[in-house]
N, C-alpha and C. Protein backbone atom coordinates (compact mmCIF):
# COMPACT_ATOMS: atom_id res chain seq x y z
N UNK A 1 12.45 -7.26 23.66
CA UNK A 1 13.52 -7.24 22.70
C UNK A 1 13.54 -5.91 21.94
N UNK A 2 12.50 -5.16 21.40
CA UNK A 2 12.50 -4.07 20.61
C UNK A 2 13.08 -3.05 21.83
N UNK A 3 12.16 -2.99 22.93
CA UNK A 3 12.68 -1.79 24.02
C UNK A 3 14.40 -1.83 24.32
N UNK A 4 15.16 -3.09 24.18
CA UNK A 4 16.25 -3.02 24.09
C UNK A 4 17.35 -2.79 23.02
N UNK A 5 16.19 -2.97 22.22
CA UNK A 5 17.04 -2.65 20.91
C UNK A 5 17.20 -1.36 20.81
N UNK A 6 15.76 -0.48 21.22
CA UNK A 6 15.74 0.83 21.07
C UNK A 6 16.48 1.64 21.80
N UNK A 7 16.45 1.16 23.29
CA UNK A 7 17.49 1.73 23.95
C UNK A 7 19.28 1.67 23.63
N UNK A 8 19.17 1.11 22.88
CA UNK A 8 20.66 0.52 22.53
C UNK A 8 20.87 1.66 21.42
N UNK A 9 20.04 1.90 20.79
CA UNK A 9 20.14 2.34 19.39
C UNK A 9 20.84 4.01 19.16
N UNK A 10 21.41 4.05 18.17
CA UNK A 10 21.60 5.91 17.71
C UNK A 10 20.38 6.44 17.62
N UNK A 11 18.86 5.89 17.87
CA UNK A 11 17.81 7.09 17.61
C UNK A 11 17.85 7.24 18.56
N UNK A 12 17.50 5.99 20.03
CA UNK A 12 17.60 6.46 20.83
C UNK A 12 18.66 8.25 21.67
N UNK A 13 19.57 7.64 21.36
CA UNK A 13 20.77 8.73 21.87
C UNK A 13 20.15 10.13 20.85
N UNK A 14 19.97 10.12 19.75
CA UNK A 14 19.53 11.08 19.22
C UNK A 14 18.28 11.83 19.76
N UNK A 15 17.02 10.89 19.98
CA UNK A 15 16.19 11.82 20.49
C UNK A 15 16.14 12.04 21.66
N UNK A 16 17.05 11.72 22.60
CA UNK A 16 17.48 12.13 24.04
C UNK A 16 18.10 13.60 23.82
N UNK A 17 19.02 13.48 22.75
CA UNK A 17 19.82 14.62 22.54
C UNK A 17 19.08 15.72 22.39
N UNK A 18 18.01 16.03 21.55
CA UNK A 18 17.18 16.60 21.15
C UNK A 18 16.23 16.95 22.17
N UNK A 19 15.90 16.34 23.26
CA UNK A 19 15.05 16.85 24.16
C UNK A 19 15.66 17.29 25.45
N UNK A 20 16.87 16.95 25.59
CA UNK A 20 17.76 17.68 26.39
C UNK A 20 18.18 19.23 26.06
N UNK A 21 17.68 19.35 24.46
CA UNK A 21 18.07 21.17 23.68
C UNK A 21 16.46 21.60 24.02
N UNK A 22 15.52 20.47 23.88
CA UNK A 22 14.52 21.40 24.02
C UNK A 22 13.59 21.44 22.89
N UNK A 23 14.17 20.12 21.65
CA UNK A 23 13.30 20.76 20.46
C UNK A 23 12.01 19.79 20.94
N UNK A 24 10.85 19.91 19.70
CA UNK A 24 9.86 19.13 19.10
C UNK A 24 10.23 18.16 17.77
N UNK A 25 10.20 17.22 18.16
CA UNK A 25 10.50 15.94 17.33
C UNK A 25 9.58 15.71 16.71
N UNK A 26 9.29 15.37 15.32
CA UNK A 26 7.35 14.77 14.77
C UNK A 26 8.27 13.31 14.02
N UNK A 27 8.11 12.41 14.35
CA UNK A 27 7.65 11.06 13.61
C UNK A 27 6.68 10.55 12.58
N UNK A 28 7.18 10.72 11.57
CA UNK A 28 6.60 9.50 10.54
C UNK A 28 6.85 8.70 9.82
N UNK A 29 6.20 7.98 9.52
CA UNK A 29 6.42 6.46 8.92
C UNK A 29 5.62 6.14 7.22
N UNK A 30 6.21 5.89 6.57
CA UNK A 30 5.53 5.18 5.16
C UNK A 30 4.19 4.78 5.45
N UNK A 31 3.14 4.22 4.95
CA UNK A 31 2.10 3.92 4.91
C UNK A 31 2.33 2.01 5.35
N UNK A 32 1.32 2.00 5.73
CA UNK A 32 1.51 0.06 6.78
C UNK A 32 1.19 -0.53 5.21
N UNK A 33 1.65 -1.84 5.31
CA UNK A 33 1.06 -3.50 4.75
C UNK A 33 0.17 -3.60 4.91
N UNK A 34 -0.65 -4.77 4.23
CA UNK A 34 -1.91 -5.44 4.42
C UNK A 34 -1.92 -6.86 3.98
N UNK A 35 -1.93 -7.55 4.52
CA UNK A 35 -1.88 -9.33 4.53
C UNK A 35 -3.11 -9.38 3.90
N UNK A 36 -2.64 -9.94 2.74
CA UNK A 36 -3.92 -10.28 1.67
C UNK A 36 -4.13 -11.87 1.71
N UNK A 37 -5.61 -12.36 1.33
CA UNK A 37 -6.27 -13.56 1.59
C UNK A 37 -6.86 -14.06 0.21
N UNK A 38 -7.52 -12.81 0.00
CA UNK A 38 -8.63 -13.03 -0.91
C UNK A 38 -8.48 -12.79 -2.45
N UNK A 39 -8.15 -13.51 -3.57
CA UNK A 39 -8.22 -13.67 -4.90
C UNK A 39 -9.11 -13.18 -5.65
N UNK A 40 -8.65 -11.71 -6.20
CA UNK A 40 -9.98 -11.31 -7.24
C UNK A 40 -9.15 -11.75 -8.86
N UNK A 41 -9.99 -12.26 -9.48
CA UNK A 41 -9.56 -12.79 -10.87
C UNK A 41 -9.41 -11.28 -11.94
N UNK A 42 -8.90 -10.89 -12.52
CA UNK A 42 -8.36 -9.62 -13.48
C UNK A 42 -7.60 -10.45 -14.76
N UNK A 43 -8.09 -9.83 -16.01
CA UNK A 43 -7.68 -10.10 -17.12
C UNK A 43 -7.17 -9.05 -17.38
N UNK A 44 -6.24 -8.71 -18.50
CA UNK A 44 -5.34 -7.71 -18.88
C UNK A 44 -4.79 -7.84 -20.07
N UNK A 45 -3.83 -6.84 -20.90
CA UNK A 45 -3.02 -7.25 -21.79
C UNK A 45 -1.53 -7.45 -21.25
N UNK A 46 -0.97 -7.29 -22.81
CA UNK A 46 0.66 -7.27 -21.94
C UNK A 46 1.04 -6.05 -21.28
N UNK A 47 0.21 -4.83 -21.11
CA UNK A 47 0.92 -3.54 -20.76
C UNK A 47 0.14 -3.15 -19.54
N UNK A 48 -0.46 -4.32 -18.75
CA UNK A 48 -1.06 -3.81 -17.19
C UNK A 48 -0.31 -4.06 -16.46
N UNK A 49 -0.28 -2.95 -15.62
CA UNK A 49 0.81 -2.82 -14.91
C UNK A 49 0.79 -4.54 -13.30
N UNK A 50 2.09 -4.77 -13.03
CA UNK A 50 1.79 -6.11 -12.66
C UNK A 50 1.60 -6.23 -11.02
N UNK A 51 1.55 -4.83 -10.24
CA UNK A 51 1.06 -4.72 -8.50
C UNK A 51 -0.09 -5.69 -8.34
N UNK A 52 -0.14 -6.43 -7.45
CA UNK A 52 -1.06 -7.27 -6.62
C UNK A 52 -2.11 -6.16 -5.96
N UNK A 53 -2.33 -5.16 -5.62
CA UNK A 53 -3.17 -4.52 -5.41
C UNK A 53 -3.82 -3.21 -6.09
N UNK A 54 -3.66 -3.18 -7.39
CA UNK A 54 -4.03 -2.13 -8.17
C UNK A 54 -3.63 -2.27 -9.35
N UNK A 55 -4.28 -2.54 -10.82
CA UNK A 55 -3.81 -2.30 -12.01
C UNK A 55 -3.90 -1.17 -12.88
N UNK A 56 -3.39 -0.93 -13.60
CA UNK A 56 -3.33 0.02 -14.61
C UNK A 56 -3.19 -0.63 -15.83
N UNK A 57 -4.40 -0.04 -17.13
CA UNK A 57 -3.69 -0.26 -18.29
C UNK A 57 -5.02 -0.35 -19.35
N UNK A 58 -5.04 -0.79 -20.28
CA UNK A 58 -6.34 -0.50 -21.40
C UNK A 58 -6.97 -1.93 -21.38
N UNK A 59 -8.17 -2.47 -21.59
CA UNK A 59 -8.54 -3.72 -21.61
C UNK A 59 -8.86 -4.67 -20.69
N UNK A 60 -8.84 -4.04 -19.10
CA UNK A 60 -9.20 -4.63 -18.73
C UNK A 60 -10.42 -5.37 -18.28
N UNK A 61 -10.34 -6.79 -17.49
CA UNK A 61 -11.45 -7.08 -17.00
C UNK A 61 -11.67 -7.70 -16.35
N UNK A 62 -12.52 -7.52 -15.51
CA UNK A 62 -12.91 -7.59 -14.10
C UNK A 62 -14.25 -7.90 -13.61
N UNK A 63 -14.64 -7.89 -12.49
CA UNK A 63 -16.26 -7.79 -11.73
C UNK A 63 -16.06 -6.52 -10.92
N UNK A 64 -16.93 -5.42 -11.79
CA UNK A 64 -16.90 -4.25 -11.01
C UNK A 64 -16.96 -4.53 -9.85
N UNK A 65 -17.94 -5.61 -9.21
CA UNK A 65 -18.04 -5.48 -7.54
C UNK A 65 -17.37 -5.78 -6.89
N UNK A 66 -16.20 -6.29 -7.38
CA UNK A 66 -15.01 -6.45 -6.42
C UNK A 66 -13.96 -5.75 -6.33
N UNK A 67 -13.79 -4.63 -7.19
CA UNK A 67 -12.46 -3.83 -6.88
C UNK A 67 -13.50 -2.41 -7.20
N UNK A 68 -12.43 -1.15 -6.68
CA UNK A 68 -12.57 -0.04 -7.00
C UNK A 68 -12.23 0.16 -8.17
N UNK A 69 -13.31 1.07 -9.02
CA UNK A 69 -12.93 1.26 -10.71
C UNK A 69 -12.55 2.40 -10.94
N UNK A 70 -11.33 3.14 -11.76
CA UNK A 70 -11.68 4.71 -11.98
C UNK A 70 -11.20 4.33 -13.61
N UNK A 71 -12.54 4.48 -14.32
CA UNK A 71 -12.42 4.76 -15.45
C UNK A 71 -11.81 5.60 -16.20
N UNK A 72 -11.72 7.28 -15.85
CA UNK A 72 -11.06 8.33 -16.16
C UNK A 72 -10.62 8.43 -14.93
N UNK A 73 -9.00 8.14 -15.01
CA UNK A 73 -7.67 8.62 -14.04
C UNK A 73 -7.93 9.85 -13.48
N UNK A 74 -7.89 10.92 -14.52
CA UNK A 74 -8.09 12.43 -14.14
C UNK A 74 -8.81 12.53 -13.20
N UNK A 75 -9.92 11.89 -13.07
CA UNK A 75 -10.76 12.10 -12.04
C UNK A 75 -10.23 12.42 -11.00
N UNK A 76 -9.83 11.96 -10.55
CA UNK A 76 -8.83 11.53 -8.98
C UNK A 76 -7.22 11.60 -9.07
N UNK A 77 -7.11 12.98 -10.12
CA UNK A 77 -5.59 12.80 -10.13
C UNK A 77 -4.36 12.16 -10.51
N UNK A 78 -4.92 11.10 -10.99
CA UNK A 78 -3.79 9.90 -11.79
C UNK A 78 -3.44 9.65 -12.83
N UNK A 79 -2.14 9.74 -13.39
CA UNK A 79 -1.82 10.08 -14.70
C UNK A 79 -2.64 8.64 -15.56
N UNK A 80 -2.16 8.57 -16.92
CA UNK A 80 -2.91 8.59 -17.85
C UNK A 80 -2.29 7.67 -19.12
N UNK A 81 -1.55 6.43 -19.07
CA UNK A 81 -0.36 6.54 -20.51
C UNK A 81 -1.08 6.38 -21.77
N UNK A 82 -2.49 6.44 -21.90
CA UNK A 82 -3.34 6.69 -22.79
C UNK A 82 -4.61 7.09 -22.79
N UNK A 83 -5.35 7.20 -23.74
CA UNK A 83 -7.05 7.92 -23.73
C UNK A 83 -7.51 6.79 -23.10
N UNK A 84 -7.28 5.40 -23.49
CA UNK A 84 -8.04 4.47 -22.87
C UNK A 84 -7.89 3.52 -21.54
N UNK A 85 -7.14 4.15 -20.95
CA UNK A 85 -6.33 3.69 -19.49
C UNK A 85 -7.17 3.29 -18.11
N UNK A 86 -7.27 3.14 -17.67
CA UNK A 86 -8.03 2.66 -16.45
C UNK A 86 -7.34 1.98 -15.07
N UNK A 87 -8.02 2.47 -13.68
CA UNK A 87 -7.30 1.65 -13.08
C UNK A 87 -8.46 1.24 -12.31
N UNK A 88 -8.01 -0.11 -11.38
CA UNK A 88 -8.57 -0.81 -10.56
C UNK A 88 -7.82 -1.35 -8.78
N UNK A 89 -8.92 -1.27 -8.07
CA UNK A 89 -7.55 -0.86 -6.97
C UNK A 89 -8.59 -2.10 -5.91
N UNK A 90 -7.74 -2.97 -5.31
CA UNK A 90 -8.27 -4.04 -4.47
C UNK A 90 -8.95 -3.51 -3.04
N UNK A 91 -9.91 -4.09 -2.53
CA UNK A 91 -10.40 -3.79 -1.27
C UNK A 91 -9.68 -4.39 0.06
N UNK A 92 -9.89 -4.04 0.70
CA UNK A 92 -10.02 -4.85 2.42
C UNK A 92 -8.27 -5.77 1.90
N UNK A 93 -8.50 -7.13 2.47
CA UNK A 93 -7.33 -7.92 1.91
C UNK A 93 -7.73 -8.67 0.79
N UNK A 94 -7.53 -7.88 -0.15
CA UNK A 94 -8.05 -8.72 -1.48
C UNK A 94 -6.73 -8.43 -2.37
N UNK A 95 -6.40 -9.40 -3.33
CA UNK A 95 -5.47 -9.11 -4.13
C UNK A 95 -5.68 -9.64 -5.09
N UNK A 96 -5.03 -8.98 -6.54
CA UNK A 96 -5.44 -9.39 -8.09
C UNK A 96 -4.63 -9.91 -8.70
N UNK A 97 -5.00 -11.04 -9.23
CA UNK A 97 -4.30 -12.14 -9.85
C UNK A 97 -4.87 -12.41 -11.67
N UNK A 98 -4.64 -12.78 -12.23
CA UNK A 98 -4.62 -12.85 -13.64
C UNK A 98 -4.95 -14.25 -13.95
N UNK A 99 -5.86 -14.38 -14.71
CA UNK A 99 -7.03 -15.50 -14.71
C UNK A 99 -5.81 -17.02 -15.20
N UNK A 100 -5.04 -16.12 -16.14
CA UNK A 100 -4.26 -17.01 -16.55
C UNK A 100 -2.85 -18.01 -15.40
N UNK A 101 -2.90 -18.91 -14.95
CA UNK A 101 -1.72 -19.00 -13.96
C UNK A 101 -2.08 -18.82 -12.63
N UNK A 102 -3.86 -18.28 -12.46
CA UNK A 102 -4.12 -17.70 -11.33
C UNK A 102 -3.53 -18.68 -9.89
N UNK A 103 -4.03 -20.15 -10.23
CA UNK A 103 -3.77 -21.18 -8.82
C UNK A 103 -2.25 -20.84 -8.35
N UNK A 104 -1.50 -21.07 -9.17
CA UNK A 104 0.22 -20.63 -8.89
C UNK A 104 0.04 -19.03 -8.18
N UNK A 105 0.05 -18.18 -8.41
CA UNK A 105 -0.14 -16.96 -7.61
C UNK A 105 -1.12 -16.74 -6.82
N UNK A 106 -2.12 -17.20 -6.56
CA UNK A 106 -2.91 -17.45 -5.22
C UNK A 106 -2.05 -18.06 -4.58
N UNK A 107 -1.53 -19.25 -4.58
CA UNK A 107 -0.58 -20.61 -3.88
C UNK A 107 0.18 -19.71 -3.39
N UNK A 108 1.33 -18.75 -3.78
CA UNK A 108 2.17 -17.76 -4.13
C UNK A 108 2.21 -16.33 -3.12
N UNK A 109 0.92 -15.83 -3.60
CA UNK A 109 0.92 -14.59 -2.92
C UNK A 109 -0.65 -14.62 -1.40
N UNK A 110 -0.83 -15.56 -1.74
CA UNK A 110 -1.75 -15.41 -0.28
C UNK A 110 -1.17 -15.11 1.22
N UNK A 111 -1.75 -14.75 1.97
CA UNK A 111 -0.86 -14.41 3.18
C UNK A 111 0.53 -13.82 2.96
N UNK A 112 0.74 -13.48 1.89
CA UNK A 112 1.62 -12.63 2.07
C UNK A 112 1.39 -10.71 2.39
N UNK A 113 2.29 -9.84 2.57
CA UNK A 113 1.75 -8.28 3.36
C UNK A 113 2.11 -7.65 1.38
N UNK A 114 1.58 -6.73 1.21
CA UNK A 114 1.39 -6.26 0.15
C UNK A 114 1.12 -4.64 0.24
N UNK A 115 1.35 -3.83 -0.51
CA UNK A 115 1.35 -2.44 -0.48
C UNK A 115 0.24 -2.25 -1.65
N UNK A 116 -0.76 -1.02 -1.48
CA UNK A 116 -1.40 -0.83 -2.35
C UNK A 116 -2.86 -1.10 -1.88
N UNK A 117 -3.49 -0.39 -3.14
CA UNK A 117 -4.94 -1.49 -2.71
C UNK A 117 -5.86 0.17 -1.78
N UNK A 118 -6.91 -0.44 -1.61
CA UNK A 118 -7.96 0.66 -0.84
C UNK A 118 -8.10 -0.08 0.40
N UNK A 119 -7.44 0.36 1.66
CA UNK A 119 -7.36 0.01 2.99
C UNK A 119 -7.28 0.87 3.99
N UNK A 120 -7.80 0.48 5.08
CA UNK A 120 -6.81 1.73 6.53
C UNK A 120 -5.84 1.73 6.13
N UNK A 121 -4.82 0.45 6.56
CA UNK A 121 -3.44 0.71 6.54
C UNK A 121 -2.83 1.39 5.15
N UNK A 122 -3.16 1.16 3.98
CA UNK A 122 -2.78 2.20 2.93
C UNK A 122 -2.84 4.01 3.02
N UNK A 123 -4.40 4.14 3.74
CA UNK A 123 -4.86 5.34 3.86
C UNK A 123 -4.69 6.46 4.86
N UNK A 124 -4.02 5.83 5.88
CA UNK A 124 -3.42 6.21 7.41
C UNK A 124 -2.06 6.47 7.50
N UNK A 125 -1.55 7.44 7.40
CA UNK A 125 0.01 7.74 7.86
C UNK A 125 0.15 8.07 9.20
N UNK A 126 0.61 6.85 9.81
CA UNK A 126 1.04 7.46 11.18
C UNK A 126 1.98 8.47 11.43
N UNK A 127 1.92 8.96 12.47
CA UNK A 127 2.86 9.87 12.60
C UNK A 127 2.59 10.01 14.75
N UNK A 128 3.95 10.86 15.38
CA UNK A 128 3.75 11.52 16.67
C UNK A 128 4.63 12.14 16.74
N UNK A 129 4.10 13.37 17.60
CA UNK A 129 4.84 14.45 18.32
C UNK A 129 5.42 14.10 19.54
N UNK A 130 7.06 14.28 19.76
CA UNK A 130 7.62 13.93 21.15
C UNK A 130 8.17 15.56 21.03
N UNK A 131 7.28 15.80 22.59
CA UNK A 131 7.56 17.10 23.16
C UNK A 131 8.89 16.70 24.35
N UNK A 132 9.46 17.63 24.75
CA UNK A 132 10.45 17.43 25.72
C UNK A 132 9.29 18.15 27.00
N UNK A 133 10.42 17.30 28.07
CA UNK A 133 9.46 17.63 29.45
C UNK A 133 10.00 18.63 30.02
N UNK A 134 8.68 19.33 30.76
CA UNK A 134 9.19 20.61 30.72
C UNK A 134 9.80 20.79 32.51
């Protein structure tokens, strides 16, 4: 079904077009999903930010051993909306839920694909080169 779709398609005809002139084509794509399973519990105030795989914000709390911590943002480049800011970023398929309400958003967001988080698929941009034949 996809091979027919593709053949059917304007990229198709496009990158035919393109290798009939002769160019180099490079492909890439956004960063993949990750089907999350696993419930890490996170407390917060009202101003953490509300992604399933990474929070931001002052107060939080957590079990260091289950998420990545960066205490000072700067460290690693990430802005800052105060002195006391922090973020926390989910592992493998793990996702963060808020102690309060947690059963409803486990129920909610389990098995669902999610962006974010410390993963291959977050950390990997695919990409390929289509050369024309020579």
């Amino acid at each position: 079904m996809t091979r027919s779709w593709f053949e059917h398609s304007d990229l198709y005809t496009i990158l035919k077009l393109l290798s009939e002139r002769g160019h180099t084509v490079v492909i890439t794509s956004d960063h993949g999903t990750i089907r999350v399973d696993n419930p890490v519990k996170v407390t917060g105030d009202r101003e953490t930010s509300s992604n399933l795989r990474y929070k931001t914000g002052r107060n939080l709390a957590y079990n260091s051993r289950e998420v990545y911590e960066v205490l000072n943002p700067k460290d690693i480049q990430l802005p800052s909306s105060n002195l006391t800011s922090s973020y926390i970023f989910a592992y493998n398929s793990d996702f963060l839920v808020y102690n309060n309400d947690a059963n409803r958003h486990i129920r909610y967001y389990r098995n669902t694909f999610q962006h974010g988080g410390i993963s291959m698929e977050e950390m990997i941009v695919p990409y390929i080169v289509l050369k024309p034949k020579e």
